[in-house]
Protein backbone atom coordinates (compact mmCIF):
# COMPACT_ATOMS: atom_id res chain seq x y z
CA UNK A 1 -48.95 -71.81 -51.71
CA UNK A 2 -47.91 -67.94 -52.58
CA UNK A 3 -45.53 -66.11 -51.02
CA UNK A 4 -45.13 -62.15 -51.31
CA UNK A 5 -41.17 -61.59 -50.66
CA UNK A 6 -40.22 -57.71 -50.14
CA UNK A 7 -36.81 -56.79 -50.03
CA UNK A 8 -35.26 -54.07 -49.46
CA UNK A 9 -32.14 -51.85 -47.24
CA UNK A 10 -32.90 -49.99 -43.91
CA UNK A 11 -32.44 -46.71 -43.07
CA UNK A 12 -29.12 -45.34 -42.45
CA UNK A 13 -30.12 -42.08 -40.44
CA UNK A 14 -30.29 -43.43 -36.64
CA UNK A 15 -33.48 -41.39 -35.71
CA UNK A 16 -35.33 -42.80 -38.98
CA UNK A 17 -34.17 -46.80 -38.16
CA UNK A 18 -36.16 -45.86 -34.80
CA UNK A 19 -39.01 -44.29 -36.38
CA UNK A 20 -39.06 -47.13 -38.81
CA UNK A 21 -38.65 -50.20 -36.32
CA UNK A 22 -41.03 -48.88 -33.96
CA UNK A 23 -43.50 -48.45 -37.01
CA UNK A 24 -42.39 -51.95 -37.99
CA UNK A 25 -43.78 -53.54 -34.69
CA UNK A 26 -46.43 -51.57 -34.20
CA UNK A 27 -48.35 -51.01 -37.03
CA UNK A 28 -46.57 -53.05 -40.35
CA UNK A 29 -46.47 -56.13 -38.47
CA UNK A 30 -49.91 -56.28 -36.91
CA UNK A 31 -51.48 -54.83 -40.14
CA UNK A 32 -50.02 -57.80 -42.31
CA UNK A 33 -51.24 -61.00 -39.16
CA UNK A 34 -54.88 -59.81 -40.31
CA UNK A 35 -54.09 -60.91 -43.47
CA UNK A 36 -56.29 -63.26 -45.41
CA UNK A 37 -55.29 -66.89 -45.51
CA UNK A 38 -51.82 -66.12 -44.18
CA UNK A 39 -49.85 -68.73 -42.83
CA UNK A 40 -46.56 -67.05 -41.30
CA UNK A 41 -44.48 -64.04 -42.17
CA UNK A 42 -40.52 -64.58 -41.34
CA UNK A 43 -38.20 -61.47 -41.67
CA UNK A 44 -34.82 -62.08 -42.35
CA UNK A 45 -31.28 -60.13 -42.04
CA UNK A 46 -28.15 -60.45 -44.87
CA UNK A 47 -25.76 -62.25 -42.65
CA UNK A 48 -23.31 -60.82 -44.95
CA UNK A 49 -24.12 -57.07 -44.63
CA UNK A 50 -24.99 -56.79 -48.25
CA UNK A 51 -27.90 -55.18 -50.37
CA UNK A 52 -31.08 -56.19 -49.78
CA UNK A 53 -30.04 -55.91 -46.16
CA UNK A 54 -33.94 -57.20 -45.35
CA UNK A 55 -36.62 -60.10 -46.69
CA UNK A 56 -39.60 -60.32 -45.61
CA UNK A 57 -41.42 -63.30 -46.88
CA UNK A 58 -45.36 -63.25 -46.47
CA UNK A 59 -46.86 -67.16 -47.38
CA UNK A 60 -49.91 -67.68 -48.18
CA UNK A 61 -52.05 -70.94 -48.24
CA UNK A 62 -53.63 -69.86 -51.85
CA UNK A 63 -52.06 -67.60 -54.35
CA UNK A 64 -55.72 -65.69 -54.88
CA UNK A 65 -55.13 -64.81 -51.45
CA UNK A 66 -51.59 -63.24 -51.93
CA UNK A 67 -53.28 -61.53 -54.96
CA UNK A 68 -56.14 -60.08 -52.63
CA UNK A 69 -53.58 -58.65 -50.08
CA UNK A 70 -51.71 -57.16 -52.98
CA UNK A 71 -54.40 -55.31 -53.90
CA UNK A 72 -55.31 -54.01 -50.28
CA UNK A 73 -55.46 -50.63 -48.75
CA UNK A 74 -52.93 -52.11 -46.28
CA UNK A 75 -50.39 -53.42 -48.98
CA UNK A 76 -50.61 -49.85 -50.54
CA UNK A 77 -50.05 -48.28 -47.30
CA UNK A 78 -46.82 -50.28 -46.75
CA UNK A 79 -45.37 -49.14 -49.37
CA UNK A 80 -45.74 -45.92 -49.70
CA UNK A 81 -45.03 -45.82 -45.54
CA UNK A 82 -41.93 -47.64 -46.29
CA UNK A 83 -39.72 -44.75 -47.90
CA UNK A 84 -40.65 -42.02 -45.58
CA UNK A 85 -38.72 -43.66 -42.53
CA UNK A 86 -35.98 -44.05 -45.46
CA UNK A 87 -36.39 -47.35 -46.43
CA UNK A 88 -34.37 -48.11 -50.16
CA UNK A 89 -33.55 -50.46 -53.08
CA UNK A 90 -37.51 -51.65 -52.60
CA UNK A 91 -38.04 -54.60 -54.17
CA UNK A 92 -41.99 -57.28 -54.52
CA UNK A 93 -41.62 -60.22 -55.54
CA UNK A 94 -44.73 -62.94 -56.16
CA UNK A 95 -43.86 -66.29 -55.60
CA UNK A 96 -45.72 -69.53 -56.01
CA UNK A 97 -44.44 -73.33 -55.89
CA UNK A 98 -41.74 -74.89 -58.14
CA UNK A 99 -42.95 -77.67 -60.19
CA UNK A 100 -39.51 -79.10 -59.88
CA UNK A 101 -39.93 -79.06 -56.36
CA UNK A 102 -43.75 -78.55 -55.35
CA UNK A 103 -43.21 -79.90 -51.49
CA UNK A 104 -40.68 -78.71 -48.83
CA UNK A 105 -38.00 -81.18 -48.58
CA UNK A 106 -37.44 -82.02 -45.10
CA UNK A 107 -34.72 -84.42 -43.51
C-alpha cells in the first residue's frame, strides 16, 4: 500500500474558494477516481482551524502505482491548477506501510 498525502490551506478570497471548490468537484476529483490501482481518496478538514487547513490522502494498492500517478499529466496539472484559485503552504508527501505496524489495527 502507498498513499500520496497533499496538504495544504484554502483560499482566503471568497470568489477564489468558489472557483476552487467548484474546480475541486468537477474536474480534481474525477481526474484523480481514474487513477491507476486506486483504492479511495478521503479529504479531510483541521478540526482545529490550523495550517494545513486540508489533507487529501490518495491510497494506493501498490506503491509503483502511486509512483505512476506522480508522474502523470494529471498529477502535474493539479498542481500547478492548485495555486491559481489561491491555494498555499502546498505540501506531497509519499507514504508507504510502517514495518512497526504493516496492517490497520482494527477493534
Amino acid at each position: 500500500m502507498a498513499c500520496i498525502m497533499l496538504q495544504y490551506d484554502i483560499p482566503t478570497d471568497p470568489d477564489k474558494l468558489r472557483e476552487y471548490s467548484y474546480w475541486v468537484a468537477n474536474d480534481a476529483m474525477p481526474s484523480i477516481s481514474k487513477a491507476l490501482g486506486l483504492k479511495e481518496m478521503r479529504a479531510y478538514r483541521n478540526f482545529g482551524k490550523g495550517s494545513p487547513e486540508i489533507t487529501v490522502m490518495i491510497e494506493f494498492g501498490q506503491l509503483n502505482h502511486a509512483m505512476s500517478f506522480l508522474a502523470t499529466e494529471t498529477w502535474n496539472n493539479l498542481l500547478t491548477t492548485c495555486p491559481s484559485f489561491g491555494v498555499s503552504s502546498l505540501l506531497v508527501n509519499l507514504l508507504v506501510d510502517s514495518p512497526l505496524v504493516p496492517e490497520p489495527l482494527k477493534p
